[in-house]
N, C-alpha and C. Protein backbone atom coordinates (compact mmCIF):
# COMPACT_ATOMS: atom_id res chain seq x y z
N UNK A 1 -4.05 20.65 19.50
CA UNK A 1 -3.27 19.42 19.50
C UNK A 1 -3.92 18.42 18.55
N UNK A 2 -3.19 17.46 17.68
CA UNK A 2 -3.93 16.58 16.91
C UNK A 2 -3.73 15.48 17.16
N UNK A 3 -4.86 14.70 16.84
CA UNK A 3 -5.03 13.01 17.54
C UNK A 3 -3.81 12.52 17.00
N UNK A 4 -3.65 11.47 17.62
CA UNK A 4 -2.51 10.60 16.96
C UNK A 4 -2.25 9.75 16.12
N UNK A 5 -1.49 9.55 14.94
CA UNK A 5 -2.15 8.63 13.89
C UNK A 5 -2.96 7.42 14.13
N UNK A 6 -3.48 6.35 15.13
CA UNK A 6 -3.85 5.56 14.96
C UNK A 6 -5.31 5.99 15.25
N UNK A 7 -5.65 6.98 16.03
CA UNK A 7 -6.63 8.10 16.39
C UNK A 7 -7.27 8.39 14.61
N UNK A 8 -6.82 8.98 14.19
CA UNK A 8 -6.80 9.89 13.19
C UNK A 8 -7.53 8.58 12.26
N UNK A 9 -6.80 7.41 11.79
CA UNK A 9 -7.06 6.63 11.18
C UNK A 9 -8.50 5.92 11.45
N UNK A 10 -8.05 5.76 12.92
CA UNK A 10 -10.01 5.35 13.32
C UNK A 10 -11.09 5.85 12.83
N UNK A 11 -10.89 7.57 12.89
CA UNK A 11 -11.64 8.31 12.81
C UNK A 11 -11.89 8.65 10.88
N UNK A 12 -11.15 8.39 10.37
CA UNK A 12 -11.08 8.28 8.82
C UNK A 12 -12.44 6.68 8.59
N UNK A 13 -11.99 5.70 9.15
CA UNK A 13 -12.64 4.49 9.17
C UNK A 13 -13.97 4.36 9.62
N UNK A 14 -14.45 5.08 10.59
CA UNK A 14 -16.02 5.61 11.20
C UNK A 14 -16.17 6.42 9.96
N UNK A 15 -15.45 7.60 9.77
CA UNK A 15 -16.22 8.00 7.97
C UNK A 15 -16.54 7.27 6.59
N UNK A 16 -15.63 6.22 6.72
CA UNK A 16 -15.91 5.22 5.93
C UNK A 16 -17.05 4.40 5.63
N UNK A 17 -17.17 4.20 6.51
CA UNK A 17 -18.29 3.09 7.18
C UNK A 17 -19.56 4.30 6.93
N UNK A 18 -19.65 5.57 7.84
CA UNK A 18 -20.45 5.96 7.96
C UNK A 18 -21.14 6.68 6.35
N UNK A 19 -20.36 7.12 5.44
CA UNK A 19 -21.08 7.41 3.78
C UNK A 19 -21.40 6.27 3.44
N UNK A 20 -21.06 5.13 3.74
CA UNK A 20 -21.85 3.92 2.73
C UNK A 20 -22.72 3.48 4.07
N UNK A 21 -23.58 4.46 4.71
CA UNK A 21 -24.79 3.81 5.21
C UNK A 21 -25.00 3.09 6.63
N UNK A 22 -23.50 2.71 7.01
CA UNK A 22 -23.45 2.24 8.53
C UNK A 22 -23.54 2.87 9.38
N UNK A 23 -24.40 2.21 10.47
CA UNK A 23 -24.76 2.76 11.70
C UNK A 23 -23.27 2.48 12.73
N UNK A 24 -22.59 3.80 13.10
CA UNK A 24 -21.81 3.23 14.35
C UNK A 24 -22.63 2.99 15.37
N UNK A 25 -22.29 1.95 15.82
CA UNK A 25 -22.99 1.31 17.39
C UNK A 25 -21.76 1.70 18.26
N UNK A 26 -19.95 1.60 18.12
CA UNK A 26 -19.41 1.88 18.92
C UNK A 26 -17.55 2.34 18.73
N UNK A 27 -16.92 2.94 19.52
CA UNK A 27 -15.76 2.75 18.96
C UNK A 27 -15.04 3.20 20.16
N UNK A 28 -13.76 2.02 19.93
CA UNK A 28 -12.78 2.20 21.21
C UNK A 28 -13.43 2.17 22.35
N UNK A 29 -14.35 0.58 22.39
CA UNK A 29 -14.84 -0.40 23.62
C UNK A 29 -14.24 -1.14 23.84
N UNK A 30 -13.66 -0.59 25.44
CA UNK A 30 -12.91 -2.21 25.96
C UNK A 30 -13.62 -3.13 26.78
N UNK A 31 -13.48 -4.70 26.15
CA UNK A 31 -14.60 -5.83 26.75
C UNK A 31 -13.15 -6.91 26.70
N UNK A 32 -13.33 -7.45 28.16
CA UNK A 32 -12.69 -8.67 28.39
C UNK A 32 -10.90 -8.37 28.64
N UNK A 33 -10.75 -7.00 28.49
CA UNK A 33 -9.48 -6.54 28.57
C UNK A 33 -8.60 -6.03 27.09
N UNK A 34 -9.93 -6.56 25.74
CA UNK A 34 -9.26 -6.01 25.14
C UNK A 34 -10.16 -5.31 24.29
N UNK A 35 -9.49 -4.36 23.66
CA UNK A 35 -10.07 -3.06 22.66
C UNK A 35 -10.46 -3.56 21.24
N UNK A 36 -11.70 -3.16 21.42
CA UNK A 36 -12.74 -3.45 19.63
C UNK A 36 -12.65 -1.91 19.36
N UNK A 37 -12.23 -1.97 18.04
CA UNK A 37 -12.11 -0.05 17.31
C UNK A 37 -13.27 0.90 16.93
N UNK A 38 -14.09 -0.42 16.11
CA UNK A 38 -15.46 -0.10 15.46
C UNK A 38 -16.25 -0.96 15.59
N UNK A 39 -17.36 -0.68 15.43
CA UNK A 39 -18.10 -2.05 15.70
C UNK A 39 -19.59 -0.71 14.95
N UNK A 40 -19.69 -1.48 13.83
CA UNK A 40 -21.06 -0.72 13.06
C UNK A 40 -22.02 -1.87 12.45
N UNK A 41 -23.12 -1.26 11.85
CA UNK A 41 -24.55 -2.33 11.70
C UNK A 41 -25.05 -1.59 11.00
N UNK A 42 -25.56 -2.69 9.45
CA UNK A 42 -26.28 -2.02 8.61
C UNK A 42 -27.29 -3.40 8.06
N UNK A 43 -28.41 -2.87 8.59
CA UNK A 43 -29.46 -3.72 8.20
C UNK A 43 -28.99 -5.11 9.15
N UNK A 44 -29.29 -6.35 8.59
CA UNK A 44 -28.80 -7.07 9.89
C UNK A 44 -27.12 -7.85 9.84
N UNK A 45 -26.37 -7.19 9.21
CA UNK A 45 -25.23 -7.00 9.15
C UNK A 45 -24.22 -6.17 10.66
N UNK A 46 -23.38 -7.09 11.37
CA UNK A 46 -23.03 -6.22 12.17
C UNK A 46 -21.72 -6.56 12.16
N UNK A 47 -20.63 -5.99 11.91
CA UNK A 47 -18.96 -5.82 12.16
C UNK A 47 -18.09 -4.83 12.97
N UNK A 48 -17.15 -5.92 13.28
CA UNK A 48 -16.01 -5.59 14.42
C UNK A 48 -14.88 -5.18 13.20
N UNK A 49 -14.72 -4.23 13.24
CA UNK A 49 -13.55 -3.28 12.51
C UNK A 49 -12.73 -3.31 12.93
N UNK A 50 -10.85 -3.71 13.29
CA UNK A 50 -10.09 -3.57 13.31
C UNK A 50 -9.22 -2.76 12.57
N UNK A 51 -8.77 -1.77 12.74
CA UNK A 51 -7.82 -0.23 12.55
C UNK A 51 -6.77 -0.48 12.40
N UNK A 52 -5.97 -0.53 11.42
CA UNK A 52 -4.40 -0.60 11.59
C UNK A 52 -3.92 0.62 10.62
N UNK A 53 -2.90 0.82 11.05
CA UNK A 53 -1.96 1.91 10.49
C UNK A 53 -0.44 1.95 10.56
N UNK A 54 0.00 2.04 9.40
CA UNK A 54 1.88 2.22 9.29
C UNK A 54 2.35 3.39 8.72
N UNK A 55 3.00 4.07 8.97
CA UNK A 55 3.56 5.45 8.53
C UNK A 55 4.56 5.36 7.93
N UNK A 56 5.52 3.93 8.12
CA UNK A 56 6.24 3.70 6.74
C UNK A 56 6.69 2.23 6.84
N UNK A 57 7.03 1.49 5.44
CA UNK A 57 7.23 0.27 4.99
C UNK A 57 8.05 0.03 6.23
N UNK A 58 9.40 0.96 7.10
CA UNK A 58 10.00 -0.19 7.52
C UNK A 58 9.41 -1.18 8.57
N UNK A 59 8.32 -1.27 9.37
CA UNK A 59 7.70 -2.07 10.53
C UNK A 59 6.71 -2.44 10.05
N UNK A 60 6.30 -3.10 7.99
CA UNK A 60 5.91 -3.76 8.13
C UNK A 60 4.52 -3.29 7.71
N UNK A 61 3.75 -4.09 7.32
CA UNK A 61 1.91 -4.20 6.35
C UNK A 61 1.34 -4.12 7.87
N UNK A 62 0.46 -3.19 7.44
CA UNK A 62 -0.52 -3.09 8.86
C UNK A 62 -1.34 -4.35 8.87
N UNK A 63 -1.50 -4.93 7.81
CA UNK A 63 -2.55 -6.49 7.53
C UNK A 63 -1.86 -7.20 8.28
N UNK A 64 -0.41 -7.25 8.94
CA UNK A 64 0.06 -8.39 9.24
C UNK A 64 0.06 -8.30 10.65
N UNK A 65 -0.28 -7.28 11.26
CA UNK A 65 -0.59 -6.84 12.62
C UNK A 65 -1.47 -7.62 13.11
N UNK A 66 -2.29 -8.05 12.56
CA UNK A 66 -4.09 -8.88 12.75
C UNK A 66 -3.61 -10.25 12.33
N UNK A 67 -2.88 -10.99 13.57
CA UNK A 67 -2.14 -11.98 13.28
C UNK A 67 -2.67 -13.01 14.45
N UNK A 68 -2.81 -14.17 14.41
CA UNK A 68 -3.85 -15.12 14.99
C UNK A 68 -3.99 -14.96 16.43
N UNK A 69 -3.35 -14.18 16.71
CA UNK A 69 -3.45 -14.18 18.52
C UNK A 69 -3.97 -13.02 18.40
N UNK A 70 -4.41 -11.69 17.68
CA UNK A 70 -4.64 -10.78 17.78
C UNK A 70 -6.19 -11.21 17.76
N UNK A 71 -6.59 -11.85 16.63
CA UNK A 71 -7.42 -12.38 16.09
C UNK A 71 -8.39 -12.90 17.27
N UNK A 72 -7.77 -13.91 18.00
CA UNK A 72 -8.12 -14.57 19.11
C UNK A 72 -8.45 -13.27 20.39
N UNK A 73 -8.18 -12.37 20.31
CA UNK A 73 -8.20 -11.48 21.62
C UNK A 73 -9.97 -10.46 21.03
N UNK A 74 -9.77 -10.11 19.63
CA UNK A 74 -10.61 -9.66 19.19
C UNK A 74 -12.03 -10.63 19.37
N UNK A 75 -12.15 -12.12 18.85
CA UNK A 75 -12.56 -12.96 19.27
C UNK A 75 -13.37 -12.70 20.67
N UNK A 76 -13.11 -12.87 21.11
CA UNK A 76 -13.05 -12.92 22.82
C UNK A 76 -13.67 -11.56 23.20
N UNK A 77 -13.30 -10.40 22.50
CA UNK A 77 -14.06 -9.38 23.03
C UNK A 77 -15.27 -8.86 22.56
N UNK A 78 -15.42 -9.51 21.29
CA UNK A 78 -16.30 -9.86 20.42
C UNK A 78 -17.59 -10.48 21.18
N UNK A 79 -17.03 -11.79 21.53
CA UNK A 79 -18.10 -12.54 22.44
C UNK A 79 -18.69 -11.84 23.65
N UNK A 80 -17.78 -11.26 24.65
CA UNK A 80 -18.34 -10.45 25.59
C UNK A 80 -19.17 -9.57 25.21
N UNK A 81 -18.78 -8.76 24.36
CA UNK A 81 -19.69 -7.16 23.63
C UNK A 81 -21.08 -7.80 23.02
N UNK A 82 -21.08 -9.57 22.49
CA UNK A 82 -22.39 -9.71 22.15
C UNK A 82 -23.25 -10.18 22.89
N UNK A 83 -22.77 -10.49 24.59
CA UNK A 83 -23.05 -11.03 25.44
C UNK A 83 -23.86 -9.50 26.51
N UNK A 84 -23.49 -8.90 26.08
CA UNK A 84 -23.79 -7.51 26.97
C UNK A 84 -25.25 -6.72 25.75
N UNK A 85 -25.14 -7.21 24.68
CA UNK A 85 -26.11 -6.74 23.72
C UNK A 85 -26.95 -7.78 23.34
N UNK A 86 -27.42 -8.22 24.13
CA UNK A 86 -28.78 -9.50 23.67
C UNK A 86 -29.92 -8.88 22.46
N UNK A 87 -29.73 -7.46 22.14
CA UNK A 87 -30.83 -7.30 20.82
C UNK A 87 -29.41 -7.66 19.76
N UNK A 88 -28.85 -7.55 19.87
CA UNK A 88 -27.99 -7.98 18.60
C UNK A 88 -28.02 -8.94 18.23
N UNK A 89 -28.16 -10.15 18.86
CA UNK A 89 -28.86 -11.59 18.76
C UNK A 89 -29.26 -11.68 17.14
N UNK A 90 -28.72 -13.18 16.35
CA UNK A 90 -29.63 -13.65 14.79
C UNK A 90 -29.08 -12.53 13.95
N UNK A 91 -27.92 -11.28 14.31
CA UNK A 91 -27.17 -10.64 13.75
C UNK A 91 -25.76 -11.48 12.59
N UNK A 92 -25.44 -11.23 11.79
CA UNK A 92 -24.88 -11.76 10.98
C UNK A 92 -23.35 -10.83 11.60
N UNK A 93 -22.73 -12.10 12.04
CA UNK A 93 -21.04 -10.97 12.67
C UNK A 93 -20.02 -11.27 11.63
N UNK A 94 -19.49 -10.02 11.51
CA UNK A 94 -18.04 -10.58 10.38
C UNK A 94 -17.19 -9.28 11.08
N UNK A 95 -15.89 -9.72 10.39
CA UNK A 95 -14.64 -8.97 11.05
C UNK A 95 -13.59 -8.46 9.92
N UNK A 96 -14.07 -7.03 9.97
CA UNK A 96 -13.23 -6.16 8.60
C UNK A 96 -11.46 -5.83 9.53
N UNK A 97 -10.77 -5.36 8.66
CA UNK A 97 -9.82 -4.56 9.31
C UNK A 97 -9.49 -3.78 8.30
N UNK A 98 -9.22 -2.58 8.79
CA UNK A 98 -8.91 -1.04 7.49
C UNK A 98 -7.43 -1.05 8.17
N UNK A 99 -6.79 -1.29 6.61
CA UNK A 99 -4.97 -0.83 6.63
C UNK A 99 -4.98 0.29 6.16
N UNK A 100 -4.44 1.49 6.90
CA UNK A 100 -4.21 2.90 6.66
C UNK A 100 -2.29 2.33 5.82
N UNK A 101 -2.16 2.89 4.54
CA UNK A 101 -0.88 3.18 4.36
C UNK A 101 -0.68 4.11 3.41
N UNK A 102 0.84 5.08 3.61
CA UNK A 102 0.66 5.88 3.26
C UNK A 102 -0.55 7.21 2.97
N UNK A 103 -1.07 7.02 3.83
CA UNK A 103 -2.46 7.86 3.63
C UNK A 103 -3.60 7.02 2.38
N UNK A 104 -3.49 6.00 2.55
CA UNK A 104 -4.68 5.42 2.13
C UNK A 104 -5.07 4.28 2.36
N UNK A 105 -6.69 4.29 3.00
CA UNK A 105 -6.86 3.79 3.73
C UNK A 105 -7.82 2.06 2.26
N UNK A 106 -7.70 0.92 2.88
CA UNK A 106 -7.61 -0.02 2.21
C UNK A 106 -8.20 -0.82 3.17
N UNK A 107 -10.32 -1.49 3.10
CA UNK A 107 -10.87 -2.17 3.73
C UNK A 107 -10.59 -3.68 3.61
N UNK A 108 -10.65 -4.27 4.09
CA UNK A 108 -10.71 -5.86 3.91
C UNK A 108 -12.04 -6.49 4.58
N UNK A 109 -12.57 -6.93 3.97
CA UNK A 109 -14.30 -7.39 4.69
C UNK A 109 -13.79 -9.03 5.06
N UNK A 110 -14.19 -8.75 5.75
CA UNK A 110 -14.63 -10.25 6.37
C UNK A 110 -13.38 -11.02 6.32
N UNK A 111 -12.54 -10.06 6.76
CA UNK A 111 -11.37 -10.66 6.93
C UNK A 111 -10.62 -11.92 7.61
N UNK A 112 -11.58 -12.17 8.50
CA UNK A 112 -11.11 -13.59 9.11
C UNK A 112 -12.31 -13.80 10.13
């Protein structure tokens, strides 16, 4: 049986991350009720990855998915997950999101 595209895409995005050197610390943790995808650390660099994926133009840019309330939920689970990891502490946090389209996948750093 094969994962399901948003599965599949995650798992493209942990490879991503992981050839240029990042440590995964975690993926598909739910804190506060809501789901962080990735969450990796390189040197004292640490980011919350958000995953999006569209399989075709009609529903729309996966970028537009990560829309201020989404933002705000990520936020929030963000805070809990750094609240449960006190060595992560004086860590530098930023928030990527990878748009899978058409089969290619397209990072955005520090996206918001």
């Amino acid at each position: 049986m094969s994962a399901r595209p948003g599965k599949r895409a995650e798992q493209r995005a942990v490879w991503w991350y992981r050839l240029r050197g990042y440590r995964i610390l975690a993926t598909n943790t739910w804190v506060a009720g809501y789901e962080l995808d990735i969450i990796v650390r390189r040197g004292r660099r640490l980011i919350f990855c958000e995953v999006k994926e569209k399989l075709g133009e009609r529903f729309g840019d996966p970028l537009e998915m990560v829309d201020d309330e989404k933002q705000r939920r990520l936020r929030l689970a963000t805070d809990g997950w750094l609240a449960r990891h006190p060595e992560t502490s004086g860590l530098k946090v930023s928030f990527d999101v990878i748009a899978v389209r058409s089969g290619q996948l397209e990072r955005v750093g520090e996206a918001f």
